[in-house]
PDB file of N, CA and C in Angstrom:
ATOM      1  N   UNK A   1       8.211  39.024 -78.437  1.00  0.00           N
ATOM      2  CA  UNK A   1       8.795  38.634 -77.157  1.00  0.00           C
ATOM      3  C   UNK A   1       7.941  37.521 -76.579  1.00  0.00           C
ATOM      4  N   UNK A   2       8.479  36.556 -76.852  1.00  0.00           N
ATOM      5  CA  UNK A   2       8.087  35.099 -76.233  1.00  0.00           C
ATOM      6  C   UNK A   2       8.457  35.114 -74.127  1.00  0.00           C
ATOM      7  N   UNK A   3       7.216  35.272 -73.426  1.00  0.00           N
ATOM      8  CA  UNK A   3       7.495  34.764 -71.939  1.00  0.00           C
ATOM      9  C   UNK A   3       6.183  33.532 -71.625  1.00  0.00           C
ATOM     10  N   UNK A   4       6.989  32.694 -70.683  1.00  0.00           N
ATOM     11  CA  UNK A   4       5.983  31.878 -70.595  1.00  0.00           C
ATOM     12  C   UNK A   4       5.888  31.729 -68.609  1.00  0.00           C
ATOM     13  N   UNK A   5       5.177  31.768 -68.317  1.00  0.00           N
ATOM     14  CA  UNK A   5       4.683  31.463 -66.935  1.00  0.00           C
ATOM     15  C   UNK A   5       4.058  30.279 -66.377  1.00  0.00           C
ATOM     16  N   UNK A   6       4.749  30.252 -64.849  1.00  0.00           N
ATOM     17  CA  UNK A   6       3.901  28.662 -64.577  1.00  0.00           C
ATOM     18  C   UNK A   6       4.042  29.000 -62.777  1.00  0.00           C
ATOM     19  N   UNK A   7       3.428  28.653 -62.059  1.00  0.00           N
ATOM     20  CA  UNK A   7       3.410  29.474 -60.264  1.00  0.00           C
ATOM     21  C   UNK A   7       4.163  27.941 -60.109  1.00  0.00           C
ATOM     22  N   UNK A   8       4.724  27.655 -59.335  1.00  0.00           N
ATOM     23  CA  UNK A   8       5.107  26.431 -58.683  1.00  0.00           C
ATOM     24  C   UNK A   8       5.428  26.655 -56.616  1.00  0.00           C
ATOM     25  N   UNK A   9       4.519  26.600 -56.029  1.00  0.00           N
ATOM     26  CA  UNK A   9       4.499  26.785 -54.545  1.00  0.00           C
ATOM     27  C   UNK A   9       3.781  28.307 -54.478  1.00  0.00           C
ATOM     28  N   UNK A  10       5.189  28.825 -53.735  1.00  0.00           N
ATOM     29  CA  UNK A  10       5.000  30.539 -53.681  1.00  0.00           C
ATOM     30  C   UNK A  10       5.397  31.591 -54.613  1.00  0.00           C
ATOM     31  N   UNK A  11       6.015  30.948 -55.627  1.00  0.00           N
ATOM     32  CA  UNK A  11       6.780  31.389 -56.509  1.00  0.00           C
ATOM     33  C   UNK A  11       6.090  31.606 -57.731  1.00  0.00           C
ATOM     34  N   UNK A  12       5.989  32.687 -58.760  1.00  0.00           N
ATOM     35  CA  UNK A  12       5.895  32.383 -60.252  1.00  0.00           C
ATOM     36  C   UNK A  12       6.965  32.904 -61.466  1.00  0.00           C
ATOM     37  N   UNK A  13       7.223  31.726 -61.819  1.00  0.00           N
ATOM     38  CA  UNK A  13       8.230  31.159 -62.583  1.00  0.00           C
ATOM     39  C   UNK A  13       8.187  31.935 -64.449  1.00  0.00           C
ATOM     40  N   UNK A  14       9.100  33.210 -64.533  1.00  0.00           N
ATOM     41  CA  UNK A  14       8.576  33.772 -65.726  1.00  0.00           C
ATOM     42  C   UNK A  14       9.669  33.065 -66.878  1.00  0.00           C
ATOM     43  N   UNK A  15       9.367  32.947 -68.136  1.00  0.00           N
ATOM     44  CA  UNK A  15      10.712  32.375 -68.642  1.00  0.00           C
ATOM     45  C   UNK A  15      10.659  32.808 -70.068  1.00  0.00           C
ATOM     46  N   UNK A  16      11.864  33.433 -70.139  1.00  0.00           N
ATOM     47  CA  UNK A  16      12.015  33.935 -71.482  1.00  0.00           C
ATOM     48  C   UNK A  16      12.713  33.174 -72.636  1.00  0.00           C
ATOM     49  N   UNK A  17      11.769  33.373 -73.577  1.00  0.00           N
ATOM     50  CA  UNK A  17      11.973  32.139 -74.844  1.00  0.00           C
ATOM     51  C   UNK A  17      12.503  32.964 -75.601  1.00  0.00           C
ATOM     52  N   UNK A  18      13.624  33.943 -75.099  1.00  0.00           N
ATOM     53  CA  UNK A  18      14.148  34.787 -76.596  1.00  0.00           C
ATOM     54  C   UNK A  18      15.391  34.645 -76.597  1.00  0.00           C
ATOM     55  N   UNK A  19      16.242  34.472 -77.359  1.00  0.00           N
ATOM     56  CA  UNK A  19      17.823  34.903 -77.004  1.00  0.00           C
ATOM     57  C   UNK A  19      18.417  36.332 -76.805  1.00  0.00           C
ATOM     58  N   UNK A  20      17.661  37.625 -76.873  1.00  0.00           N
ATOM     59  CA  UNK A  20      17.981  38.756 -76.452  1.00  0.00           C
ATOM     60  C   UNK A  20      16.888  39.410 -75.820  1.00  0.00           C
ATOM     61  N   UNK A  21      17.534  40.412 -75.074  1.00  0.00           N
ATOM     62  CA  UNK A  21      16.485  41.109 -74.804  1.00  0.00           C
ATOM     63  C   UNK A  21      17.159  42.490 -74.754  1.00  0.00           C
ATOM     64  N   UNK A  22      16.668  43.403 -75.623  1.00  0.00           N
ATOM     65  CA  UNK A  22      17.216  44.350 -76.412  1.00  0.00           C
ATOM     66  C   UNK A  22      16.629  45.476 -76.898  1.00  0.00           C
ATOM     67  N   UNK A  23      17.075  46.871 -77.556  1.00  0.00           N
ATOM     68  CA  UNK A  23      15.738  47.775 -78.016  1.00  0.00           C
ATOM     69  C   UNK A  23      15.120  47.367 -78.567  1.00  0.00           C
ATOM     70  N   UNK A  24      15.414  46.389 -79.693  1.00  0.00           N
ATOM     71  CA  UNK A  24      13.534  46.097 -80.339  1.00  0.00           C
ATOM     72  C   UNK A  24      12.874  45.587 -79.337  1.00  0.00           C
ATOM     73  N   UNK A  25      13.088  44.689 -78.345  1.00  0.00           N
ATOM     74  CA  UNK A  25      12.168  44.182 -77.685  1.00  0.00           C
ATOM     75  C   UNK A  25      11.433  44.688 -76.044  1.00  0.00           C
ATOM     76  N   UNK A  26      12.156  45.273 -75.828  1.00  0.00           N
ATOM     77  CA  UNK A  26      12.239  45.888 -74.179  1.00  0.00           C
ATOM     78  C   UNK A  26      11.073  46.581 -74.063  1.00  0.00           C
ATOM     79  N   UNK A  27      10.580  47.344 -74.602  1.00  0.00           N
ATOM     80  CA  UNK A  27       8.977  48.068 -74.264  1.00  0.00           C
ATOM     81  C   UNK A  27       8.148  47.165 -74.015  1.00  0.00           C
ATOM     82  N   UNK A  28       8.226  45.682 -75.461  1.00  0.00           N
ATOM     83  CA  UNK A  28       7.149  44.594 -74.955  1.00  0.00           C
ATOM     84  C   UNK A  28       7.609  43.841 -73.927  1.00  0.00           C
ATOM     85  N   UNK A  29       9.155  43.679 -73.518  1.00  0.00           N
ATOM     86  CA  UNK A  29       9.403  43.078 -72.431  1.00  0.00           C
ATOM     87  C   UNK A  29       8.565  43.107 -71.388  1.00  0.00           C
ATOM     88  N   UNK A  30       8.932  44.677 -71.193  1.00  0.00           N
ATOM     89  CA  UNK A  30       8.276  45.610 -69.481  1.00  0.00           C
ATOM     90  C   UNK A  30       6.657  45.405 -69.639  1.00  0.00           C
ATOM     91  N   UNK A  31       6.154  45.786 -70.418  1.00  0.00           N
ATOM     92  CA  UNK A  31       4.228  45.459 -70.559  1.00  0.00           C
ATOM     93  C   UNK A  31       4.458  43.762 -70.510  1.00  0.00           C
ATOM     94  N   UNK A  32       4.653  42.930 -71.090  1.00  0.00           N
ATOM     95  CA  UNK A  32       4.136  41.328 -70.586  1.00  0.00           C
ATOM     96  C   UNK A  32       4.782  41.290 -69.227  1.00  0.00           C
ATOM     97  N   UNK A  33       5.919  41.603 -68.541  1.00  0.00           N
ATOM     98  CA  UNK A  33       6.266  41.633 -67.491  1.00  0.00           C
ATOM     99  C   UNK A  33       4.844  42.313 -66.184  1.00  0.00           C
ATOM    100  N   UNK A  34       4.773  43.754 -66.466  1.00  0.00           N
ATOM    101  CA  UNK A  34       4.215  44.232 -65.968  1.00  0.00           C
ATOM    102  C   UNK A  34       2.453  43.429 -65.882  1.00  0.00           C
ATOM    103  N   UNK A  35       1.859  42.822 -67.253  1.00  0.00           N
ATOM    104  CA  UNK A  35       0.805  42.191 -66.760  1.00  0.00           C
ATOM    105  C   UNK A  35       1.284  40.411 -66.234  1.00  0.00           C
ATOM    106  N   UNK A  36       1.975  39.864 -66.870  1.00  0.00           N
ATOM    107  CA  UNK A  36       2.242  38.715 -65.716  1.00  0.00           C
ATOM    108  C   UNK A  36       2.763  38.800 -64.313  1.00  0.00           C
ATOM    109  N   UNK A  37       3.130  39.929 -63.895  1.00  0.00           N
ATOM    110  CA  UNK A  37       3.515  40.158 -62.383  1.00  0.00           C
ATOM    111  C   UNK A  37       2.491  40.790 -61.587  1.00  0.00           C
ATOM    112  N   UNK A  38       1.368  41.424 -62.374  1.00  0.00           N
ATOM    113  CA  UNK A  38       0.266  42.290 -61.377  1.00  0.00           C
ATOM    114  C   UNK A  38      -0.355  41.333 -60.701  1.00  0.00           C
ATOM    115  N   UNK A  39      -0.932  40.133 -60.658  1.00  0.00           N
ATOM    116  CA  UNK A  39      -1.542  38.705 -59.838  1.00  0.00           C
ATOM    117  C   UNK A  39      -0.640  37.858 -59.316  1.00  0.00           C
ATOM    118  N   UNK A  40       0.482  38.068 -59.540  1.00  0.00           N
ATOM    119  CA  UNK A  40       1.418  37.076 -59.255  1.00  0.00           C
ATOM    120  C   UNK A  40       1.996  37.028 -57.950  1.00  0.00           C
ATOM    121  N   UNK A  41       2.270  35.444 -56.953  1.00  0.00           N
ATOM    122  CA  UNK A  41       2.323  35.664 -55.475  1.00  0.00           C
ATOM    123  C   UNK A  41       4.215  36.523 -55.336  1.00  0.00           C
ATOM    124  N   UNK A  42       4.186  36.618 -54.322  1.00  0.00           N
ATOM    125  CA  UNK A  42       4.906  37.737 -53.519  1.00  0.00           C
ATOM    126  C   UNK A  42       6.635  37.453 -54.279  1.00  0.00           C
ATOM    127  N   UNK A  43       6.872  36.038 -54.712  1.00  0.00           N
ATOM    128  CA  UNK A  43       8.354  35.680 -55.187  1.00  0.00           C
ATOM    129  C   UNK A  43       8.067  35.812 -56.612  1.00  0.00           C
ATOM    130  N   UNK A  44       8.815  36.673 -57.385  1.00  0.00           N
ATOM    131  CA  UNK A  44       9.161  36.421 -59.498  1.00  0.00           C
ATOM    132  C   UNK A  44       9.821  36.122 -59.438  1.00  0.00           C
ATOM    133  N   UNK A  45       9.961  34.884 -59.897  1.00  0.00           N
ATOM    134  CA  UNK A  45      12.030  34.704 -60.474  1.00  0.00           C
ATOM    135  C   UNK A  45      11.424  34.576 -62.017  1.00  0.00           C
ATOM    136  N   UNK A  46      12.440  35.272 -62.446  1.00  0.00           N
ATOM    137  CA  UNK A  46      12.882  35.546 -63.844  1.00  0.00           C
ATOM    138  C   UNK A  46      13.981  34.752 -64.490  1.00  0.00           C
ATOM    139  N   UNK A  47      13.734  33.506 -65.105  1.00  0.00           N
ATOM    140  CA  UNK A  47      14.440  32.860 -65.573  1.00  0.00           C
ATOM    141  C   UNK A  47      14.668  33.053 -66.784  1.00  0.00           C
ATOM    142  N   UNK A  48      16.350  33.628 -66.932  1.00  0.00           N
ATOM    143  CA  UNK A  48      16.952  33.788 -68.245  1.00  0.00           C
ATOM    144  C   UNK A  48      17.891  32.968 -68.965  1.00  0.00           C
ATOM    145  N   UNK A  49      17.825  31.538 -68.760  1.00  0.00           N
ATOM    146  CA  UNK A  49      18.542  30.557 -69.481  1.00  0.00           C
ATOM    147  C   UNK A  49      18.740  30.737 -70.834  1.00  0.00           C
ATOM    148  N   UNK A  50      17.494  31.164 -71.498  1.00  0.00           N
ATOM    149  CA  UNK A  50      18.073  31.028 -73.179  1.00  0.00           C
ATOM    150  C   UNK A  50      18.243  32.668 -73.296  1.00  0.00           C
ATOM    151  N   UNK A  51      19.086  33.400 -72.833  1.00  0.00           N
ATOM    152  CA  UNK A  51      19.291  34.640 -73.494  1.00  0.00           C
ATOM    153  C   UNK A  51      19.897  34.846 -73.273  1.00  0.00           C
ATOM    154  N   UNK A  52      20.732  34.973 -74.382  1.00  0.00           N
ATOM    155  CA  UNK A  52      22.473  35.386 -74.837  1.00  0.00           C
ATOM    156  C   UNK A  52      23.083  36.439 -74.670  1.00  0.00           C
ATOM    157  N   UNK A  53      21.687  37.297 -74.580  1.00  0.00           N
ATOM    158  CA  UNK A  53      22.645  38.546 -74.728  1.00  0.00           C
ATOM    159  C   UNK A  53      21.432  39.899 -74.578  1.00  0.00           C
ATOM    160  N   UNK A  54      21.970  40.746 -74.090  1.00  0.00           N
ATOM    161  CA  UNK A  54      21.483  41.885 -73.447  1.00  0.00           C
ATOM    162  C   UNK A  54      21.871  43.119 -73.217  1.00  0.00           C
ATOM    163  N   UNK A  55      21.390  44.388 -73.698  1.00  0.00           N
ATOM    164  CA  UNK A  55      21.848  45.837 -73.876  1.00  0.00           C
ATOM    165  C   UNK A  55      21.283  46.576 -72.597  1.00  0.00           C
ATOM    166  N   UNK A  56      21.699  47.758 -73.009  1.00  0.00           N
ATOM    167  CA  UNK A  56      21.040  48.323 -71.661  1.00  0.00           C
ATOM    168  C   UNK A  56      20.123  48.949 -71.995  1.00  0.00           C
ATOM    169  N   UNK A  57      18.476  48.520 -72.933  1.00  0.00           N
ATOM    170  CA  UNK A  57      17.976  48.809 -73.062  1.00  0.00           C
ATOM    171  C   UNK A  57      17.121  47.609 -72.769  1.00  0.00           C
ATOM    172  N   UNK A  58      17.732  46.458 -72.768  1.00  0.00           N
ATOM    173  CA  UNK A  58      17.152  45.300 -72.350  1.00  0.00           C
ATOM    174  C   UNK A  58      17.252  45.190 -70.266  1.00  0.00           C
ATOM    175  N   UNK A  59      18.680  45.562 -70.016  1.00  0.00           N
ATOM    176  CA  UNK A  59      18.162  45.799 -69.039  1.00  0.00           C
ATOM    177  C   UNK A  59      17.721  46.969 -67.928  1.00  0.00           C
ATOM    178  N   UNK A  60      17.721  47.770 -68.904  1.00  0.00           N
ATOM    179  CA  UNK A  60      16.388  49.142 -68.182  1.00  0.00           C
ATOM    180  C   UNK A  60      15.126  48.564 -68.272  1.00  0.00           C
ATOM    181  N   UNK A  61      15.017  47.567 -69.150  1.00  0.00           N
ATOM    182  CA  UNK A  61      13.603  46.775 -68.612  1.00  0.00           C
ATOM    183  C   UNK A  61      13.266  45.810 -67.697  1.00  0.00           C
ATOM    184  N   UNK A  62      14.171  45.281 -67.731  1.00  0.00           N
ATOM    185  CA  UNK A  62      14.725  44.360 -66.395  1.00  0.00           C
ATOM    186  C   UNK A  62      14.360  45.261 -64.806  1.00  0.00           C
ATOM    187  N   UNK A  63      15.371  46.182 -64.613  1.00  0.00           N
ATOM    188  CA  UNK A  63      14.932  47.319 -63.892  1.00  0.00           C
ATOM    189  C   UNK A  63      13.880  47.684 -63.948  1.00  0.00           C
ATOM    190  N   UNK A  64      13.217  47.944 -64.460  1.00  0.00           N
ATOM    191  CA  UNK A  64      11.748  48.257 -64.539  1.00  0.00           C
ATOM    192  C   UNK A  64      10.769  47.796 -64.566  1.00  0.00           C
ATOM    193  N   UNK A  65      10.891  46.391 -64.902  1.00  0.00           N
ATOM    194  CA  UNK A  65      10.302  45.477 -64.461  1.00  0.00           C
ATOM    195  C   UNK A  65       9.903  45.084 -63.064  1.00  0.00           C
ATOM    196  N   UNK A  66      11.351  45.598 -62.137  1.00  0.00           N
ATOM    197  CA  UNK A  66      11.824  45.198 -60.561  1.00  0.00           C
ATOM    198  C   UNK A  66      10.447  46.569 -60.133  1.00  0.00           C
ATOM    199  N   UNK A  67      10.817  47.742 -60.576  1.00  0.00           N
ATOM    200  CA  UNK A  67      10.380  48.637 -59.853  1.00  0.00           C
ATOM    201  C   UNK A  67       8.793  49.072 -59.997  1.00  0.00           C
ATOM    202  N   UNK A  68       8.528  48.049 -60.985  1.00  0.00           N
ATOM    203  CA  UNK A  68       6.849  47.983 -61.201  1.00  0.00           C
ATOM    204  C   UNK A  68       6.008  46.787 -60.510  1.00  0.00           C
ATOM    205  N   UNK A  69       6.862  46.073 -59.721  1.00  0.00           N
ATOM    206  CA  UNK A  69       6.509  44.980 -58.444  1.00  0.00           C
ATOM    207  C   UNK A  69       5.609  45.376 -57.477  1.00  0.00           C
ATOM    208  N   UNK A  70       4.376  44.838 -57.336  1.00  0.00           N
ATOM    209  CA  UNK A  70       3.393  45.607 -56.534  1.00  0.00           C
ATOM    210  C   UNK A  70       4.325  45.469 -54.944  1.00  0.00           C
ATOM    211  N   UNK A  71       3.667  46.085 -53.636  1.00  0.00           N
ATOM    212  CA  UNK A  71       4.435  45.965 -52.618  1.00  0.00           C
ATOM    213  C   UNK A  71       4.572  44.688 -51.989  1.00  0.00           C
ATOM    214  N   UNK A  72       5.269  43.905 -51.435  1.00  0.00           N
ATOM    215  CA  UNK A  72       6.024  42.800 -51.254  1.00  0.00           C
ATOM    216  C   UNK A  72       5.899  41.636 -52.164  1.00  0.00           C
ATOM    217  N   UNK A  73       6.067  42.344 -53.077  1.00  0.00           N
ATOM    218  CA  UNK A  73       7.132  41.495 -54.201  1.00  0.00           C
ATOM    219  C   UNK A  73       8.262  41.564 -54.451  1.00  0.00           C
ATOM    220  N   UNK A  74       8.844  40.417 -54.746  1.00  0.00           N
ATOM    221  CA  UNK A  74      10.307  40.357 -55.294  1.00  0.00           C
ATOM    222  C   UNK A  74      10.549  39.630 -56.357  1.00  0.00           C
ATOM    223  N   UNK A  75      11.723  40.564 -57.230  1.00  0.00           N
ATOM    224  CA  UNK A  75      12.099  40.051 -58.860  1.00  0.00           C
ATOM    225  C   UNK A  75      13.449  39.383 -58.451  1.00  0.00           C
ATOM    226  N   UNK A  76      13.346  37.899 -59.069  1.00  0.00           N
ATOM    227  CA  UNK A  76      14.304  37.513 -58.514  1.00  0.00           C
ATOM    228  C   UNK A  76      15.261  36.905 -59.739  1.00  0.00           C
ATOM    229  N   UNK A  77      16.537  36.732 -60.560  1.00  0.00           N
ATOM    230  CA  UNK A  77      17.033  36.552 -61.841  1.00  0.00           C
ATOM    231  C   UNK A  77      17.498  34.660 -61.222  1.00  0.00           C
ATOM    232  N   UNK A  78      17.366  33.961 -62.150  1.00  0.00           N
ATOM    233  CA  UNK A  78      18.359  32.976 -62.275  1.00  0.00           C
ATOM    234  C   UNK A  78      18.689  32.177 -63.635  1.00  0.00           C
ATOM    235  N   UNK A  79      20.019  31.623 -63.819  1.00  0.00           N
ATOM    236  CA  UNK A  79      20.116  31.227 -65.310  1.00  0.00           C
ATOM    237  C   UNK A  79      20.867  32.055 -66.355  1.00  0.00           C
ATOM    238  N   UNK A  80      21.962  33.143 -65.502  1.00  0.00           N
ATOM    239  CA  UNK A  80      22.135  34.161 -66.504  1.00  0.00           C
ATOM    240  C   UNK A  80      23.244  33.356 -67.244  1.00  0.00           C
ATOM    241  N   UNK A  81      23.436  33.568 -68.521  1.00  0.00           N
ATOM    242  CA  UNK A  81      24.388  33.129 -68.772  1.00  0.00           C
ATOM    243  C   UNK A  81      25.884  34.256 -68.728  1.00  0.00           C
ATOM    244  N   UNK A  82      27.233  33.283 -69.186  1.00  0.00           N
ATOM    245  CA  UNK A  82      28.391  33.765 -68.723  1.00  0.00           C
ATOM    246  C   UNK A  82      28.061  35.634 -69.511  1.00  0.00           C
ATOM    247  N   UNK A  83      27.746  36.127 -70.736  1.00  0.00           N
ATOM    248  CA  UNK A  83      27.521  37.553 -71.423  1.00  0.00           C
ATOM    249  C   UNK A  83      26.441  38.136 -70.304  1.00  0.00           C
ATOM    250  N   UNK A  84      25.607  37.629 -70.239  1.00  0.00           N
ATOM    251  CA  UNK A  84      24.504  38.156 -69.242  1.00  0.00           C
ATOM    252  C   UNK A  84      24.603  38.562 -67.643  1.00  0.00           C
ATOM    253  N   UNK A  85      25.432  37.779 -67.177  1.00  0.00           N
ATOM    254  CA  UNK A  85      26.223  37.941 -65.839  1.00  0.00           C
ATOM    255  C   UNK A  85      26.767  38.722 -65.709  1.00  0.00           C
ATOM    256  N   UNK A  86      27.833  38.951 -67.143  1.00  0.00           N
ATOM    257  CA  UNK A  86      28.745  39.752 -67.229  1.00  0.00           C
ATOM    258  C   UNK A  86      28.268  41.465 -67.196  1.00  0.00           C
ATOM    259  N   UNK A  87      27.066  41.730 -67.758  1.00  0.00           N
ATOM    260  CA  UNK A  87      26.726  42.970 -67.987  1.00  0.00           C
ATOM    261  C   UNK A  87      26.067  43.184 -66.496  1.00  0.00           C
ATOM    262  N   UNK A  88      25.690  42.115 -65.834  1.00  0.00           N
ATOM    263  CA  UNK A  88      24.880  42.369 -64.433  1.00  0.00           C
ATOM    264  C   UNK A  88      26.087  42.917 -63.314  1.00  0.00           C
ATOM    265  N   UNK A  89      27.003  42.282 -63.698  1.00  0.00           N
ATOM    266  CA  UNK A  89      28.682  42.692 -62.705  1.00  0.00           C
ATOM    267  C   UNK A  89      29.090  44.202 -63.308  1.00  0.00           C
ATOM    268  N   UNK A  90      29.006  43.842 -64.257  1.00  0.00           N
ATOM    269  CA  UNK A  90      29.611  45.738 -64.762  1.00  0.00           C
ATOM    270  C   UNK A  90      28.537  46.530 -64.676  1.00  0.00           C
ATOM    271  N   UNK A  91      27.687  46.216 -64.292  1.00  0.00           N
ATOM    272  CA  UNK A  91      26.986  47.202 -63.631  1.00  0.00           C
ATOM    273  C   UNK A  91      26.291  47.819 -62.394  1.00  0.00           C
ATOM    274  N   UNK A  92      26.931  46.671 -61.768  1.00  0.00           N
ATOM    275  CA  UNK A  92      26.520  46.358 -60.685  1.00  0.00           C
ATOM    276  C   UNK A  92      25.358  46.304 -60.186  1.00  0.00           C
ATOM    277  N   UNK A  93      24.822  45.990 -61.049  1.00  0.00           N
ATOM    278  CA  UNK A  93      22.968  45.426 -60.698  1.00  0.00           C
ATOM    279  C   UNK A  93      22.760  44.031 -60.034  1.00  0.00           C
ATOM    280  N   UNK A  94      24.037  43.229 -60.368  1.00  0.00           N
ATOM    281  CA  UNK A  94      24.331  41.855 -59.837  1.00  0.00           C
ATOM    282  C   UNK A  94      23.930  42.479 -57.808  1.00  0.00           C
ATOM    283  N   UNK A  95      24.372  43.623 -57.562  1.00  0.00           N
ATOM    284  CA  UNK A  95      23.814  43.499 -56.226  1.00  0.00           C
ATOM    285  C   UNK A  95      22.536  44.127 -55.876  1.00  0.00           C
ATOM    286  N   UNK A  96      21.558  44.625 -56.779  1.00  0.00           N
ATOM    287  CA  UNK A  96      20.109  44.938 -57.028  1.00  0.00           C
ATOM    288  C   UNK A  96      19.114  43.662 -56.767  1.00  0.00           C
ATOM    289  N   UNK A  97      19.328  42.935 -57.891  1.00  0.00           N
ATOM    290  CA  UNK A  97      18.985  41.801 -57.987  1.00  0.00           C
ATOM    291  C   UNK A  97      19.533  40.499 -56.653  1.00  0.00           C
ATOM    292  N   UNK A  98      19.173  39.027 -56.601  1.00  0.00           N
ATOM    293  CA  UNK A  98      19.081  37.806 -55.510  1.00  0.00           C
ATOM    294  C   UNK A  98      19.225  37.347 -57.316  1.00  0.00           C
ATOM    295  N   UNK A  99      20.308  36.863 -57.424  1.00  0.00           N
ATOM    296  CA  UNK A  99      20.967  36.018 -58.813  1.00  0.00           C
ATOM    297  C   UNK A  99      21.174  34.604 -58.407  1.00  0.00           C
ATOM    298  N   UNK A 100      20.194  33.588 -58.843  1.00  0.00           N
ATOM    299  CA  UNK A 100      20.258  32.216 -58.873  1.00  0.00           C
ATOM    300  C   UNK A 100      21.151  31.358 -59.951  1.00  0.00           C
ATOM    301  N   UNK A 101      21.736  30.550 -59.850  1.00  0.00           N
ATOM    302  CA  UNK A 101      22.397  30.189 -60.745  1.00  0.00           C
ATOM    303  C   UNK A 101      21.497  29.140 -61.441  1.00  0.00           C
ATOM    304  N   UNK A 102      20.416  28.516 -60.706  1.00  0.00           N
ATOM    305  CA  UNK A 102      19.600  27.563 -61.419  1.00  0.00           C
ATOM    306  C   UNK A 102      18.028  28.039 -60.945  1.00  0.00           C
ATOM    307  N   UNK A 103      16.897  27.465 -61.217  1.00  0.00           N
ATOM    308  CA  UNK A 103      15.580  27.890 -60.976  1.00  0.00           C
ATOM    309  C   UNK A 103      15.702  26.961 -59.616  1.00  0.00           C
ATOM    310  N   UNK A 104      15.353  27.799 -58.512  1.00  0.00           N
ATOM    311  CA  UNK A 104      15.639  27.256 -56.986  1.00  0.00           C
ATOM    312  C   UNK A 104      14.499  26.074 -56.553  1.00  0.00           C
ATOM    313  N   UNK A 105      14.783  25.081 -56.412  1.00  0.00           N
ATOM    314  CA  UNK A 105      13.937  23.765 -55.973  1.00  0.00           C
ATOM    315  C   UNK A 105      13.797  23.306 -57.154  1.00  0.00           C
ATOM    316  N   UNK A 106      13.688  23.324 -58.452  1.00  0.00           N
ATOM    317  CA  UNK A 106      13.109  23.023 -59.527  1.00  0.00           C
ATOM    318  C   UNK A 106      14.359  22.269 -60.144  1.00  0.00           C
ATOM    319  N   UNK A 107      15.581  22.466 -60.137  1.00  0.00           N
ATOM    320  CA  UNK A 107      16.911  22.047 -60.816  1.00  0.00           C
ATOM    321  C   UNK A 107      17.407  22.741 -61.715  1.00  0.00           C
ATOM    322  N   UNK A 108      18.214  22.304 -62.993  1.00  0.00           N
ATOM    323  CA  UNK A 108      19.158  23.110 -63.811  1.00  0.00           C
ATOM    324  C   UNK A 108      17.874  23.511 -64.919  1.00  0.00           C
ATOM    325  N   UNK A 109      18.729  24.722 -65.291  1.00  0.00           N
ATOM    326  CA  UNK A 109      17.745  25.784 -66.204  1.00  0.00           C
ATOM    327  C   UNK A 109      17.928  24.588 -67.430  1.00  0.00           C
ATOM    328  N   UNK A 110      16.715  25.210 -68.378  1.00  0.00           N
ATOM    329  CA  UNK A 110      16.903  24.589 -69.544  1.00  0.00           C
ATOM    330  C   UNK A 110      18.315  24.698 -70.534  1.00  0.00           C
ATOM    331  N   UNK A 111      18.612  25.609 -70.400  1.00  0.00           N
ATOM    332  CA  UNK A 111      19.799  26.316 -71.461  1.00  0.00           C
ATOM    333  C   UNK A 111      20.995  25.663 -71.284  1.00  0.00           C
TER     334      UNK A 111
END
């Protein structure tokens, strides 16, 4: 599980270099999540431009990711694509989550 990080203002900017995020990967998801978010200032956005596709084992880590946020932090998604959106609406986590359509101030996602 490829994530790469970069803070830009108040924000730090996590970004996943995988096209899924899924049972093989979701345990290492939540641990690199969990240590790139323990120092990190008060905004995560989680930018998922390159990932295609996602189970609900990918996002019980997602979730869990949110709920391992020290106190006033926030996990914030942008970049989902049209499959990825789709599982966030049918599940209605789309209203859990603050869903960006691009990385906010920065411009269009890579993907």
């Amino acid at each position: 599980m490829q994530l790469d990080q970069r803070t830009v203002g108040d924000a730090m900017i996590i970004t996943v270099n995988e096209p899924r995020i899924d049972a093989l990967c979701a345990i290492q998801f939540k641990e690199q999540m969990r240590i790139l978010s323990a120092d990190a200032p008060q905004r995560v956005l989680l930018d998922l431009g390159q990932v295609d596709f996602i189970d609900s084992s990918g996002l019980g880590a997602i979730v869990a990711a949110l709920k391992q946020m020290n106190d006033g932090q926030s996990l914030e998604l942008a970049c989902l694509s049209e499959t990825v959106q789709k599982v966030f609406r049918l599940t209605r986590m789309d209203s859990v989550f603050k869903i960006h359509a691009d990385v906010p101030d920065l411009g269009s996602c890579d993907a």
